[in-house]
N, C-alpha and C. Protein backbone atom coordinates (compact mmCIF):
# COMPACT_ATOMS: atom_id res chain seq x y z
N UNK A 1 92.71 -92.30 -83.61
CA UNK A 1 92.43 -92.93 -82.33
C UNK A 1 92.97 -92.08 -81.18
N UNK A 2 94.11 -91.37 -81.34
CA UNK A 2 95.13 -90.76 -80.51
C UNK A 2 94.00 -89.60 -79.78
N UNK A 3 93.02 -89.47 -81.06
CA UNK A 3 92.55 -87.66 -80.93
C UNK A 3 90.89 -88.21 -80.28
N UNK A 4 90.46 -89.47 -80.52
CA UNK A 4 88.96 -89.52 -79.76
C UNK A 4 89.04 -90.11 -78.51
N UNK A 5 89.79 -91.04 -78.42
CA UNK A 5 90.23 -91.17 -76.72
C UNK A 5 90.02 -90.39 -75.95
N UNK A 6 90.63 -89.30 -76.04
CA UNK A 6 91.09 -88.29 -74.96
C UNK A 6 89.19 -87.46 -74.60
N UNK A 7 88.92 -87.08 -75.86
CA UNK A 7 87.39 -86.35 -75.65
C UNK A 7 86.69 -87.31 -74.56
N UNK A 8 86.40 -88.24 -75.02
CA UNK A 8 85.46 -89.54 -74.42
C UNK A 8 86.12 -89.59 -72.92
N UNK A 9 87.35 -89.61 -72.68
CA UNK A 9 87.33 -89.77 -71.28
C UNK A 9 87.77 -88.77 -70.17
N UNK A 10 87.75 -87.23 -71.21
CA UNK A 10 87.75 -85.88 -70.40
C UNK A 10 86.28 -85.68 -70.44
N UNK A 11 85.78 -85.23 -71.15
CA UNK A 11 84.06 -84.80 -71.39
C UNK A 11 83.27 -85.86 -71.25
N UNK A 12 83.76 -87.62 -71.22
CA UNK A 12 82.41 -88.34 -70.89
C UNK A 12 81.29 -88.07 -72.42
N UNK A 13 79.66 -88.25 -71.25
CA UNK A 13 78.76 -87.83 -72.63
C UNK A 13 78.87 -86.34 -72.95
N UNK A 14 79.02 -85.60 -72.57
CA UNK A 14 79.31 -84.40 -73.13
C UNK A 14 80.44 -84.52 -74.55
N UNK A 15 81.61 -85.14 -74.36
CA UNK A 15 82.48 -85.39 -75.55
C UNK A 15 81.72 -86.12 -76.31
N UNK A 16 80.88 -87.53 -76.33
CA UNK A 16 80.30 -88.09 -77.00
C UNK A 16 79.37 -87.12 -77.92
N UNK A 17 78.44 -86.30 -77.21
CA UNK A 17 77.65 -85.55 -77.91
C UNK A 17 77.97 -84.23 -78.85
N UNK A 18 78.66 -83.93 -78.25
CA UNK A 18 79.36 -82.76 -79.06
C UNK A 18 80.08 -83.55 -80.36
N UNK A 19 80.72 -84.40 -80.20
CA UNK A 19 81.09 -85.10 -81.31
C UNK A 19 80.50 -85.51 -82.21
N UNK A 20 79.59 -86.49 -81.88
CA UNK A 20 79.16 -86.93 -83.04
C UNK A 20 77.87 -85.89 -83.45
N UNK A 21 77.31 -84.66 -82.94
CA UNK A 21 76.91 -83.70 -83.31
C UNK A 21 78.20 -83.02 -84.77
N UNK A 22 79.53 -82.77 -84.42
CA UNK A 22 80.10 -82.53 -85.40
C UNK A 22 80.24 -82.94 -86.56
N UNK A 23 80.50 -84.43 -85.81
CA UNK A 23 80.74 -85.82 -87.09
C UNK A 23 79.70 -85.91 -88.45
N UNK A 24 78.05 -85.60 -88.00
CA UNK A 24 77.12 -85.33 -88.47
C UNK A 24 77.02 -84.32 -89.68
N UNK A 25 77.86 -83.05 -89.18
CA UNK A 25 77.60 -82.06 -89.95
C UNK A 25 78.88 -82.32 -91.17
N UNK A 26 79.37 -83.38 -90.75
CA UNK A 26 80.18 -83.45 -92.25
C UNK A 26 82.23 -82.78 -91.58
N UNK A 27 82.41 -82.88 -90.13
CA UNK A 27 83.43 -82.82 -89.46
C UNK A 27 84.66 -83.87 -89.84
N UNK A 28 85.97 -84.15 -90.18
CA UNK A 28 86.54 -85.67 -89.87
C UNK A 28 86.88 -86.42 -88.70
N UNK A 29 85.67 -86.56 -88.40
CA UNK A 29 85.69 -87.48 -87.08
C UNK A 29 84.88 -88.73 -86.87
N UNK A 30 85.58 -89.90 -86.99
CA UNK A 30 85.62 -90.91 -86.84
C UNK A 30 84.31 -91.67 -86.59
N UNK A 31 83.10 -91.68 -86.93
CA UNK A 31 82.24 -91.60 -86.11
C UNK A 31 81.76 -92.63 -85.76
N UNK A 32 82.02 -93.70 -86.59
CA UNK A 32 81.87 -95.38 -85.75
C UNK A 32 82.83 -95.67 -85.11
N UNK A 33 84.19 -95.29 -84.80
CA UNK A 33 84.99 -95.60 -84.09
C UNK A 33 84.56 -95.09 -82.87
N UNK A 34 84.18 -93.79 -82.82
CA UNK A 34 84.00 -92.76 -81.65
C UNK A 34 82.50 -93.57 -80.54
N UNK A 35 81.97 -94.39 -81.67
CA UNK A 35 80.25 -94.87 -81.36
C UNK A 35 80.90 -96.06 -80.59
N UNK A 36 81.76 -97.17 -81.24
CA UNK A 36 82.23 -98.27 -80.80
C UNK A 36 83.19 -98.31 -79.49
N UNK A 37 84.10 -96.60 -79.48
CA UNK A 37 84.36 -96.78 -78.18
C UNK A 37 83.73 -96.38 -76.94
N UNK A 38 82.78 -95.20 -77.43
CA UNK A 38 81.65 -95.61 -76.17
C UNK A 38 81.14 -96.54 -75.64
N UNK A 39 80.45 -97.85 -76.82
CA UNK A 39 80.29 -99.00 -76.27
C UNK A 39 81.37 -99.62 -75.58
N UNK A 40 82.97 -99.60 -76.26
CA UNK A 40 83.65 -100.71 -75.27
C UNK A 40 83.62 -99.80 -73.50
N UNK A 41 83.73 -98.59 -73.66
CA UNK A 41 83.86 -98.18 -72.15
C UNK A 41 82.80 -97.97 -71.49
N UNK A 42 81.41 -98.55 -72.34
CA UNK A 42 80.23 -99.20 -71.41
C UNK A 42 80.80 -100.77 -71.14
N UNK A 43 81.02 -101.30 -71.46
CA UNK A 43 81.62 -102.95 -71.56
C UNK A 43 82.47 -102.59 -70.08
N UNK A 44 83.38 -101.87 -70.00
CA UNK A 44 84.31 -101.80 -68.96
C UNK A 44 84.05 -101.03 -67.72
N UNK A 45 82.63 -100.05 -67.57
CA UNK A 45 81.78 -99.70 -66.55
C UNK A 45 82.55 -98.35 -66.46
N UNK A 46 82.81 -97.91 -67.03
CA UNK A 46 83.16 -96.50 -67.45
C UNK A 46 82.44 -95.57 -67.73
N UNK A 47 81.29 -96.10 -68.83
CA UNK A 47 80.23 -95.44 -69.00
C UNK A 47 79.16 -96.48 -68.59
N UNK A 48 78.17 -95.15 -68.63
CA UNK A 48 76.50 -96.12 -68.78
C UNK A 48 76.45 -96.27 -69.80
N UNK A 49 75.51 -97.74 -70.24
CA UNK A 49 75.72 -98.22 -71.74
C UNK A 49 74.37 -97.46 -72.37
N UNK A 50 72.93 -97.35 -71.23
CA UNK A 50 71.67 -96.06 -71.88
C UNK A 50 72.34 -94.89 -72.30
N UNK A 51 73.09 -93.99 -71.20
CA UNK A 51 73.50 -92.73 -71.11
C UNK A 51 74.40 -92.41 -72.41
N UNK A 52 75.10 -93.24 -72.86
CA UNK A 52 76.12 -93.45 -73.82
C UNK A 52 75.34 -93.65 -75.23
N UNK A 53 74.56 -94.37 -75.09
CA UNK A 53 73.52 -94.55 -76.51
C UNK A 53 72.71 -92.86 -76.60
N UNK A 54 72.07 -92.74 -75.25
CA UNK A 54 71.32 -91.47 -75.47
C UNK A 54 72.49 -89.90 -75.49
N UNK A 55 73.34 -90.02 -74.88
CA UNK A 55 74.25 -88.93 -75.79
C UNK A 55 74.68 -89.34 -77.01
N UNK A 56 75.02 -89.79 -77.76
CA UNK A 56 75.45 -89.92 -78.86
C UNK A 56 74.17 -90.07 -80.13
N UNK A 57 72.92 -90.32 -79.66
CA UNK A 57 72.07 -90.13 -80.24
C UNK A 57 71.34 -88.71 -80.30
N UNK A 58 71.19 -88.27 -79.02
CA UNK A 58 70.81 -86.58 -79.33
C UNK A 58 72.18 -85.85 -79.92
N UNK A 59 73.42 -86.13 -79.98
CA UNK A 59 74.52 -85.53 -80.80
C UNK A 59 74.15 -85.38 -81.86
N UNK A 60 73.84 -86.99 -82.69
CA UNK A 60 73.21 -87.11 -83.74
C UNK A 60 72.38 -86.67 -84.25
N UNK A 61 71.31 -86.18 -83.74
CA UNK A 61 69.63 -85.56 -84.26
C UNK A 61 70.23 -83.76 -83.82
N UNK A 62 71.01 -83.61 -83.22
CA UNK A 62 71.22 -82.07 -83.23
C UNK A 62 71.65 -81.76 -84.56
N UNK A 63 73.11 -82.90 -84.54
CA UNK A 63 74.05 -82.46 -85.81
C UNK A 63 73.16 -82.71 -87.16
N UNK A 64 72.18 -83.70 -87.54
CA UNK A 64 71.75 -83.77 -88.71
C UNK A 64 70.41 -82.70 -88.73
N UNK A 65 69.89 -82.10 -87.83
CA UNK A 65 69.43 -81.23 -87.74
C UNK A 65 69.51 -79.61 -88.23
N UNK A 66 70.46 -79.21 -87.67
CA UNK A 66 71.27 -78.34 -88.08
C UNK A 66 72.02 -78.85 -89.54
N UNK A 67 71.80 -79.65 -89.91
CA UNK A 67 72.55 -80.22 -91.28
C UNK A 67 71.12 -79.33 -92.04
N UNK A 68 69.94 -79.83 -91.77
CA UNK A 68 68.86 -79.83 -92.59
C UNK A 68 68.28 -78.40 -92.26
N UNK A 69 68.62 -77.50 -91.48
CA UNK A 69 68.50 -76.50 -91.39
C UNK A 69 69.50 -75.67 -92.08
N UNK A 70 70.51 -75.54 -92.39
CA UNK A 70 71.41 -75.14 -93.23
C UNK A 70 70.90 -75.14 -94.89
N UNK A 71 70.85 -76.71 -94.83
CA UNK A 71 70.41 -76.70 -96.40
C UNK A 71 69.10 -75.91 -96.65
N UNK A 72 68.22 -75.82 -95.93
CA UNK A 72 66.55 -74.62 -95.96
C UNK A 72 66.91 -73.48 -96.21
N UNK A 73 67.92 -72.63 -94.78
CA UNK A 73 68.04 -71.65 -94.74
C UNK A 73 68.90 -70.70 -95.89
N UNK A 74 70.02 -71.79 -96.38
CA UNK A 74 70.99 -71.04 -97.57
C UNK A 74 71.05 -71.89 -98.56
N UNK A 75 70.61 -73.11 -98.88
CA UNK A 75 71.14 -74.02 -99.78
C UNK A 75 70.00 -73.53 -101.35
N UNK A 76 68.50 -73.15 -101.16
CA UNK A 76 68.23 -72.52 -102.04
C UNK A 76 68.48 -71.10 -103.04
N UNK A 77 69.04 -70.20 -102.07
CA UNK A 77 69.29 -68.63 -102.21
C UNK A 77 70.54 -69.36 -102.98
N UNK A 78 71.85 -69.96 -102.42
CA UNK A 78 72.81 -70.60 -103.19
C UNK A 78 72.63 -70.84 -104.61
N UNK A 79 71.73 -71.66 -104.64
CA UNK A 79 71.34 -72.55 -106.17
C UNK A 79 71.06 -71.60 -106.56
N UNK A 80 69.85 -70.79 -106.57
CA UNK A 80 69.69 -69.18 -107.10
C UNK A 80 70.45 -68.84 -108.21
N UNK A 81 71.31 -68.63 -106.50
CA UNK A 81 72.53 -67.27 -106.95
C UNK A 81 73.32 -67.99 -107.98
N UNK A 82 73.91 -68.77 -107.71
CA UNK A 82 75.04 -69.41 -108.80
C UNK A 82 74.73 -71.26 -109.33
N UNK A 83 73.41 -71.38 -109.76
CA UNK A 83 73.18 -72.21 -110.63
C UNK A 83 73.66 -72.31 -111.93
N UNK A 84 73.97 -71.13 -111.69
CA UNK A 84 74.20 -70.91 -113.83
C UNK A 84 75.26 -70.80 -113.58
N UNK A 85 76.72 -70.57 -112.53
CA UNK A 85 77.91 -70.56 -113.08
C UNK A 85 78.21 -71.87 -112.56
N UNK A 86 77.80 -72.79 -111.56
CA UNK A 86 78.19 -74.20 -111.68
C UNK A 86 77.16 -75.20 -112.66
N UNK A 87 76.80 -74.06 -113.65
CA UNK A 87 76.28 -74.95 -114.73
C UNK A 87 75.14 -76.84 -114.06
N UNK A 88 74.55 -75.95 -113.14
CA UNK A 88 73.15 -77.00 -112.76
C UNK A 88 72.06 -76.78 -113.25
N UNK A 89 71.91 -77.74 -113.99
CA UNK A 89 70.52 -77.61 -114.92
C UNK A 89 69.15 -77.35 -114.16
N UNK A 90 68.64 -76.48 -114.57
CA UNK A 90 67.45 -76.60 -113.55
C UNK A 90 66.57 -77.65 -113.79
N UNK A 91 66.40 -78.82 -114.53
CA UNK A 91 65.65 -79.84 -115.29
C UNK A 91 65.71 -80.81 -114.29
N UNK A 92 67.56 -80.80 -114.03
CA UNK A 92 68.24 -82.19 -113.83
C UNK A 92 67.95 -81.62 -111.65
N UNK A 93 67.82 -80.22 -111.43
CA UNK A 93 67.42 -80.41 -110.31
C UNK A 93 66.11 -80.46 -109.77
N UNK A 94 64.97 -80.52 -110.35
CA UNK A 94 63.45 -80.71 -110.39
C UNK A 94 64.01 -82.14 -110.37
N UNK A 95 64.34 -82.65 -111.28
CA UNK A 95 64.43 -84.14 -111.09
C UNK A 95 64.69 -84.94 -110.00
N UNK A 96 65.95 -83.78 -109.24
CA UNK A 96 66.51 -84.66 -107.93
C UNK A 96 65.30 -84.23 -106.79
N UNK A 97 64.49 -83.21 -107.50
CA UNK A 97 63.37 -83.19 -106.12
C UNK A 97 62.84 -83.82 -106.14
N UNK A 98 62.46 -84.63 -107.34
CA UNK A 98 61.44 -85.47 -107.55
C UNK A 98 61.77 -86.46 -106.71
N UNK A 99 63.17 -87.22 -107.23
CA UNK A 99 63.20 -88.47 -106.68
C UNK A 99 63.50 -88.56 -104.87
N UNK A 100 64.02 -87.31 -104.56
CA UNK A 100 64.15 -87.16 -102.90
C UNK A 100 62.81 -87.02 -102.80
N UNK A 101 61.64 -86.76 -103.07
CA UNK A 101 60.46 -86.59 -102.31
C UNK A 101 59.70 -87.72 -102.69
N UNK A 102 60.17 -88.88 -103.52
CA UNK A 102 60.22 -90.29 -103.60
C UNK A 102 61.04 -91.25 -102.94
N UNK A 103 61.95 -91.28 -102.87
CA UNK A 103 62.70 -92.17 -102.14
C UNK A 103 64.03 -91.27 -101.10
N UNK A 104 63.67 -90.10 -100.79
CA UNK A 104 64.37 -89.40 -99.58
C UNK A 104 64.27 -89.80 -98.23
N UNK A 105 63.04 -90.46 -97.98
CA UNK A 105 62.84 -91.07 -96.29
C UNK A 105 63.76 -92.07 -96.43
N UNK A 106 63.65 -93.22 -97.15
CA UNK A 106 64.42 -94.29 -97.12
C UNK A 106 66.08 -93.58 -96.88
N UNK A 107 66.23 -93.13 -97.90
CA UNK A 107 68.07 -92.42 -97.84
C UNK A 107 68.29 -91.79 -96.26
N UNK A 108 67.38 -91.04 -95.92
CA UNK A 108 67.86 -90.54 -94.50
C UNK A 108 68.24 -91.79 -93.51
N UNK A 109 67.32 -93.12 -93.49
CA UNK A 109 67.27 -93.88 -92.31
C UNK A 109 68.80 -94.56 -93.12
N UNK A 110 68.88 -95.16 -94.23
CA UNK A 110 69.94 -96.07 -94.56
C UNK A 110 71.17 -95.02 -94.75
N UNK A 111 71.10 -93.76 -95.24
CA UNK A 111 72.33 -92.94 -95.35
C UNK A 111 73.00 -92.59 -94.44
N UNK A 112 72.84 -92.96 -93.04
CA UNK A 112 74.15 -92.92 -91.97
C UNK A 112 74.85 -94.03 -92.31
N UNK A 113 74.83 -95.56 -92.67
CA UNK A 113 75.40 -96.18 -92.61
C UNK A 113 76.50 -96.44 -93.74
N UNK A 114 76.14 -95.24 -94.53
CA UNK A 114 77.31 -94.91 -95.88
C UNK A 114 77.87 -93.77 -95.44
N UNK A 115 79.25 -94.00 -95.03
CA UNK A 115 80.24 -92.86 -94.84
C UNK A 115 80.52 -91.77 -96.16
N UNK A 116 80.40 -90.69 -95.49
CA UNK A 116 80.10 -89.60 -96.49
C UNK A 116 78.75 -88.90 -97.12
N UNK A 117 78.11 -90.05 -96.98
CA UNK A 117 76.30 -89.89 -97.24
C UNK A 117 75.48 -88.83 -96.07
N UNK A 118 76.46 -89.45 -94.67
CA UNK A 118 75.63 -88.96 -93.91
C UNK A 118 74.97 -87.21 -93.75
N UNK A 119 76.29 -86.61 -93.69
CA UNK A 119 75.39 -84.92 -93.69
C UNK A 119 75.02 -84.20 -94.79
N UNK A 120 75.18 -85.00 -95.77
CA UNK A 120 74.59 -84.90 -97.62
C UNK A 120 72.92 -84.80 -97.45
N UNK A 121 72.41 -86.08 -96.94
CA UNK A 121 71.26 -86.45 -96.89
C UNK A 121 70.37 -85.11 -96.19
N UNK A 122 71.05 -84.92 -95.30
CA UNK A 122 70.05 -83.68 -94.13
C UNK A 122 70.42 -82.44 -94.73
N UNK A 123 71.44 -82.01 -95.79
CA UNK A 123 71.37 -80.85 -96.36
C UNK A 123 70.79 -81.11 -97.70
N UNK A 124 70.69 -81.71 -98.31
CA UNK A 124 69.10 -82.48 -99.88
C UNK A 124 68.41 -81.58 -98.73
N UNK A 125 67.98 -82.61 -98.13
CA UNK A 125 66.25 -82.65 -97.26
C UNK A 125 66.01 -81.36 -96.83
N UNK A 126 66.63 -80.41 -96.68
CA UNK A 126 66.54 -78.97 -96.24
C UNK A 126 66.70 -78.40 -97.63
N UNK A 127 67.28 -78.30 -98.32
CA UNK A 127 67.45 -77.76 -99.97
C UNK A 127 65.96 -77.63 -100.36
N UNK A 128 65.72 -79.11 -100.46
CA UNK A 128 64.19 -79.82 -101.33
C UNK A 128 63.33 -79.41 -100.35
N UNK A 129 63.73 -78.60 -99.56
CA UNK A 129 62.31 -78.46 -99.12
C UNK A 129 61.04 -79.51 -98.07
N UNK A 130 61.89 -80.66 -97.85
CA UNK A 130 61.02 -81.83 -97.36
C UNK A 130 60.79 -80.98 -95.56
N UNK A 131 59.31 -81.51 -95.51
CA UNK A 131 58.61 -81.07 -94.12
C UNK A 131 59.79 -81.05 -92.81
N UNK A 132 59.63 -80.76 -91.77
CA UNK A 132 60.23 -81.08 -90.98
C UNK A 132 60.20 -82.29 -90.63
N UNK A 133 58.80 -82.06 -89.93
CA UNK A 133 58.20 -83.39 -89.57
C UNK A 133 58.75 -84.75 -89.99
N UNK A 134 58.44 -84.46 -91.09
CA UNK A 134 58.56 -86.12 -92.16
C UNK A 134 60.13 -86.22 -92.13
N UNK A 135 60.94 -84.98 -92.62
CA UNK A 135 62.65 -85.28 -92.40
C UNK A 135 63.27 -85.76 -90.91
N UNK A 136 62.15 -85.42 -89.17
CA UNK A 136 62.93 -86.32 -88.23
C UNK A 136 62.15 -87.55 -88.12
N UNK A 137 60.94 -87.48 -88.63
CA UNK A 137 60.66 -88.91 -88.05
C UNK A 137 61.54 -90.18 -89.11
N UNK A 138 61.97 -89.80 -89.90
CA UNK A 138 63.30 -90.56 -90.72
C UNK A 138 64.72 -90.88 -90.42
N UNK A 139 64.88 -89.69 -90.06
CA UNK A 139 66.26 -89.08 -89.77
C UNK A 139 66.25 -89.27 -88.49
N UNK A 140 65.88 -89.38 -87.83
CA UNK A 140 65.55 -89.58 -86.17
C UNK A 140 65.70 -91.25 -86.01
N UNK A 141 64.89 -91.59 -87.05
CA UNK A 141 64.75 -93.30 -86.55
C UNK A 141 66.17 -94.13 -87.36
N UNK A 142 66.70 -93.28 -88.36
CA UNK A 142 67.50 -93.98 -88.71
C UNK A 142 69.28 -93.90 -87.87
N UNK A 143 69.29 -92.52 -87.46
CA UNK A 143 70.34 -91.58 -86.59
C UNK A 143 70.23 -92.83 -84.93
N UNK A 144 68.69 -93.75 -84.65
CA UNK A 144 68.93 -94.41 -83.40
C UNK A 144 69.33 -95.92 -83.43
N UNK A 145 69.23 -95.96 -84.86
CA UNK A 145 69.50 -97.34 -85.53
C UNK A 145 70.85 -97.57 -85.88
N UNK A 146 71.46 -96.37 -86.20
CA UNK A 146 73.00 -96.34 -86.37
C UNK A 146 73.38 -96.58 -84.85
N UNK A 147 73.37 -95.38 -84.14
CA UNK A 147 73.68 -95.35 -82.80
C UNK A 147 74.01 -96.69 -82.32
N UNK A 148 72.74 -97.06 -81.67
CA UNK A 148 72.76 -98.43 -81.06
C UNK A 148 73.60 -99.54 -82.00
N UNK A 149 73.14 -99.83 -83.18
CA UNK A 149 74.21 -100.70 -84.05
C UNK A 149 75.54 -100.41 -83.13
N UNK A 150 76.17 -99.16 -83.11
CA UNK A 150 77.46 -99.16 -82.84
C UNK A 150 78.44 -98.88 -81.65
N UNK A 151 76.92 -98.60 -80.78
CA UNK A 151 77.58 -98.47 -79.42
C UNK A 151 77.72 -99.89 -79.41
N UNK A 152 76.57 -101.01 -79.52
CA UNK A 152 76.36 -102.19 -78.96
C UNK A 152 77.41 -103.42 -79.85
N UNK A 153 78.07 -102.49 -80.97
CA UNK A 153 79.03 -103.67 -81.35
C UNK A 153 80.09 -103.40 -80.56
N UNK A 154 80.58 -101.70 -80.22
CA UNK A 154 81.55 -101.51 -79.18
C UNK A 154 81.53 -102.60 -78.12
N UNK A 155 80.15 -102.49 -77.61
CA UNK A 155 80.54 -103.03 -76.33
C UNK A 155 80.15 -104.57 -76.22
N UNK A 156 79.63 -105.35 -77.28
CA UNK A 156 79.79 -106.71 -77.39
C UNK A 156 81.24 -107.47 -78.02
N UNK A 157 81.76 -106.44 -78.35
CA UNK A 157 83.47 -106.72 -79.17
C UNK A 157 84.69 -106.55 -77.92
N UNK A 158 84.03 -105.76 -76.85
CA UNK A 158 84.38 -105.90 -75.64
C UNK A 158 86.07 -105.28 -76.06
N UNK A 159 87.34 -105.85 -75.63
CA UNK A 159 88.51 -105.26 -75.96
C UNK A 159 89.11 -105.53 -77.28
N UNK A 160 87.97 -106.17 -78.02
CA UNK A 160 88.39 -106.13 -79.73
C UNK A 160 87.65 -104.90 -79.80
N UNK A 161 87.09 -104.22 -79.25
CA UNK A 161 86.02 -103.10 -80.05
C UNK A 161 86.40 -102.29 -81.09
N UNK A 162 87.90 -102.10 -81.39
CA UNK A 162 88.67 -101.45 -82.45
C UNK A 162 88.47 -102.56 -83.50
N UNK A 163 88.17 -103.72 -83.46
CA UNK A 163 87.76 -104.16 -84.98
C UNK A 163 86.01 -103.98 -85.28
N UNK A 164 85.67 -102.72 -85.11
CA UNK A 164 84.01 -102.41 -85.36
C UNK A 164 84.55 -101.68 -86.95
N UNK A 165 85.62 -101.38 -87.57
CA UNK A 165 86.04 -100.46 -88.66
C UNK A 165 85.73 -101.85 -89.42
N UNK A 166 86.54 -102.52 -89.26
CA UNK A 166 86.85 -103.94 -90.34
C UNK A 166 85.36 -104.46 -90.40
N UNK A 167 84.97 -104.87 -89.56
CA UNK A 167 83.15 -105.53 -89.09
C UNK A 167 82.11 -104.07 -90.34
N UNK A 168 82.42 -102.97 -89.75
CA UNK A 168 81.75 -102.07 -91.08
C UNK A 168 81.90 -102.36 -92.57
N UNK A 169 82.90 -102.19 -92.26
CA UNK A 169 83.25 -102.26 -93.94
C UNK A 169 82.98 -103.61 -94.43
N UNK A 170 83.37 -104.54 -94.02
CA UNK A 170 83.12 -106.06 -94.47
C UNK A 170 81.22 -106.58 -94.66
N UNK A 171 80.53 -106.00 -93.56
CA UNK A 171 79.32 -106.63 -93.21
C UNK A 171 78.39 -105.17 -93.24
N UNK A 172 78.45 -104.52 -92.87
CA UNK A 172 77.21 -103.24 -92.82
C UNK A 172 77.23 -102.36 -94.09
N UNK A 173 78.42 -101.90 -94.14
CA UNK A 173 78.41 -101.20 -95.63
C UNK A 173 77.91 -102.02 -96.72
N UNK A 174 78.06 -103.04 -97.25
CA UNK A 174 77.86 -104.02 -98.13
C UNK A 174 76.03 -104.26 -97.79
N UNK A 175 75.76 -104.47 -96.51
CA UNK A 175 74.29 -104.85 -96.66
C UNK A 175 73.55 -103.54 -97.11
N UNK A 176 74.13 -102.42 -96.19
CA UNK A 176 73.62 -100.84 -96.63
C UNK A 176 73.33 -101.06 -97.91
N UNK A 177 74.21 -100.93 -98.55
CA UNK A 177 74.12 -100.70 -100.18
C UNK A 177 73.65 -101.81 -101.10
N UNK A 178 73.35 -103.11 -100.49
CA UNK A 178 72.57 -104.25 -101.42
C UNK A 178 70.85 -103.62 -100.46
N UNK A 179 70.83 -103.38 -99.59
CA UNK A 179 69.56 -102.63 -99.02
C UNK A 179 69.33 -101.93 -100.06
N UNK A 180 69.89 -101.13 -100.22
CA UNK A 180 69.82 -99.49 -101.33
C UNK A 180 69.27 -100.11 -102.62
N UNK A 181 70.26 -101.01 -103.37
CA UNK A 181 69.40 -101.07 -104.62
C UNK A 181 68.40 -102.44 -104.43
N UNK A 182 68.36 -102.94 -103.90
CA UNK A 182 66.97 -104.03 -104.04
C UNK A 182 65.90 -102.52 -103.08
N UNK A 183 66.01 -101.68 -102.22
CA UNK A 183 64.68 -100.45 -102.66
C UNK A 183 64.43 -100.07 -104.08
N UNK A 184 65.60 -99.96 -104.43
CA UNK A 184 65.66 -99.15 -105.78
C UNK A 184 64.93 -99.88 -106.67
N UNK A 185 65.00 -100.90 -107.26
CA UNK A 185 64.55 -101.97 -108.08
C UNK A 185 63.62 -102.24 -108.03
N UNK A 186 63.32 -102.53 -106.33
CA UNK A 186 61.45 -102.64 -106.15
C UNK A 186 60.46 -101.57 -106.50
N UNK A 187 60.89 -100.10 -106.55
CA UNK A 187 60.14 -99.53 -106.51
C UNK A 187 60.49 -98.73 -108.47
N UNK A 188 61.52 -99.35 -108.85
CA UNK A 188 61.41 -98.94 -110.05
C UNK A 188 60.57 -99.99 -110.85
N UNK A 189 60.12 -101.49 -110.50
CA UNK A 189 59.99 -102.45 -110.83
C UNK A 189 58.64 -101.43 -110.40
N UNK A 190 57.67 -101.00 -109.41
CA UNK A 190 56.78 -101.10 -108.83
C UNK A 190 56.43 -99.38 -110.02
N UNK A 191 57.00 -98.89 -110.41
CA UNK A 191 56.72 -97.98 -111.14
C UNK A 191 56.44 -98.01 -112.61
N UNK A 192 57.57 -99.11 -112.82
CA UNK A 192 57.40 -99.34 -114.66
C UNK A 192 55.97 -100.17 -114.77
N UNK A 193 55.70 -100.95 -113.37
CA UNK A 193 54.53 -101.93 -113.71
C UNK A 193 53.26 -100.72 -113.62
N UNK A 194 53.18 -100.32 -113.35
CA UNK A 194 51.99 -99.02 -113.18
C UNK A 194 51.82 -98.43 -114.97
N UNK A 195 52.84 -98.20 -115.59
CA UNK A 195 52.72 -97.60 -117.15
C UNK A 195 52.43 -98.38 -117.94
């Protein structure tokens, strides 16, 4: 808390964006806390509550951007080069292309809301090869869905906005991931019925 304060109210949206541009690429920085206190210091007229959503959202689509450009540019030559001494099957990774170019859109929009998931997802999607195109119109819509979620609990939690950590973990993470496997189920349900 000591260390995102200070960005947010020296740099404004500039700190917002640069941040959660970092946060994105897999940085340790806070990034629903950092989202929630933008909202409370829209709540307190500090910030604009648009300006504050729209920096922290182009932060977002830079940083997972550059996530998914990374994984294109080196994440194949990588596998290449040293598949065989971290012993990755090439079977078991056809497989994971398979299922990212099956159920990879879904993971981009719901994988911000799983901490740790997030700059995983945009370096897959650059690895595997998935279009551009198709990786922001995912990653884009899911990166504005986080956003807003968390500016707007900031600033409806008003000077509780520091309980948006507890409110995650209790209520969003939990739906994230009952989201995740009722996809999963439907579409494995929707696959076995096809054979």
């Amino acid at each position: 808390m000591q260390f995102v304060l200070p960005i947010i109210i020296k740099y404004s949206y500039l700190g917002i964006f640069v941040a959660l541009g970092l946060g994105i690429l897999g940085l340790p920085i806070p990034d629903e806390i950092f989202l929630a206190l933008a909202g409370f210091l829209s709540f307190k007229g500090q910030l604009s509550y648009p300006y504050a959503v729209m920096a922290a959202f182009t932060g977002t689509i830079c940083g997972i951007s550059i996530g998914y450009l990374m994984g294109r540019c080196f994440g194949n030559p990588f596998l290449e080069k040293y598949s065989a001494k971290l012993r990755i099957n090439p079977e078991h990774l056809h497989k994971t292309k398979e299922w990212f170019g099956k159920y990879g859109k879904f993971a981009l929009v719901i994988g911000y809301f799983i901490p740790g998931v997030r700059p995983l997802m945009a370096i897959f999607a650059g690895i595997l090869l998935m279009p551009y195109k198709v990786f922001a119109m995912h990653a884009f819509n899911g990166g504005l869905l986080w956003t807003v979620t968390y500016v707007t609990m900031g600033y409806y939690l008003g000077e509780d906005w520091k309980l948006v950590y507890n409110y995650s973990y209790r209520y969003i993470l939990p739906f994230a991931i009952i989201a995740t496997v009722i996809f999963l189920l439907i579409n494995f349900l929707r696959t076995d019925g096809r054979k």
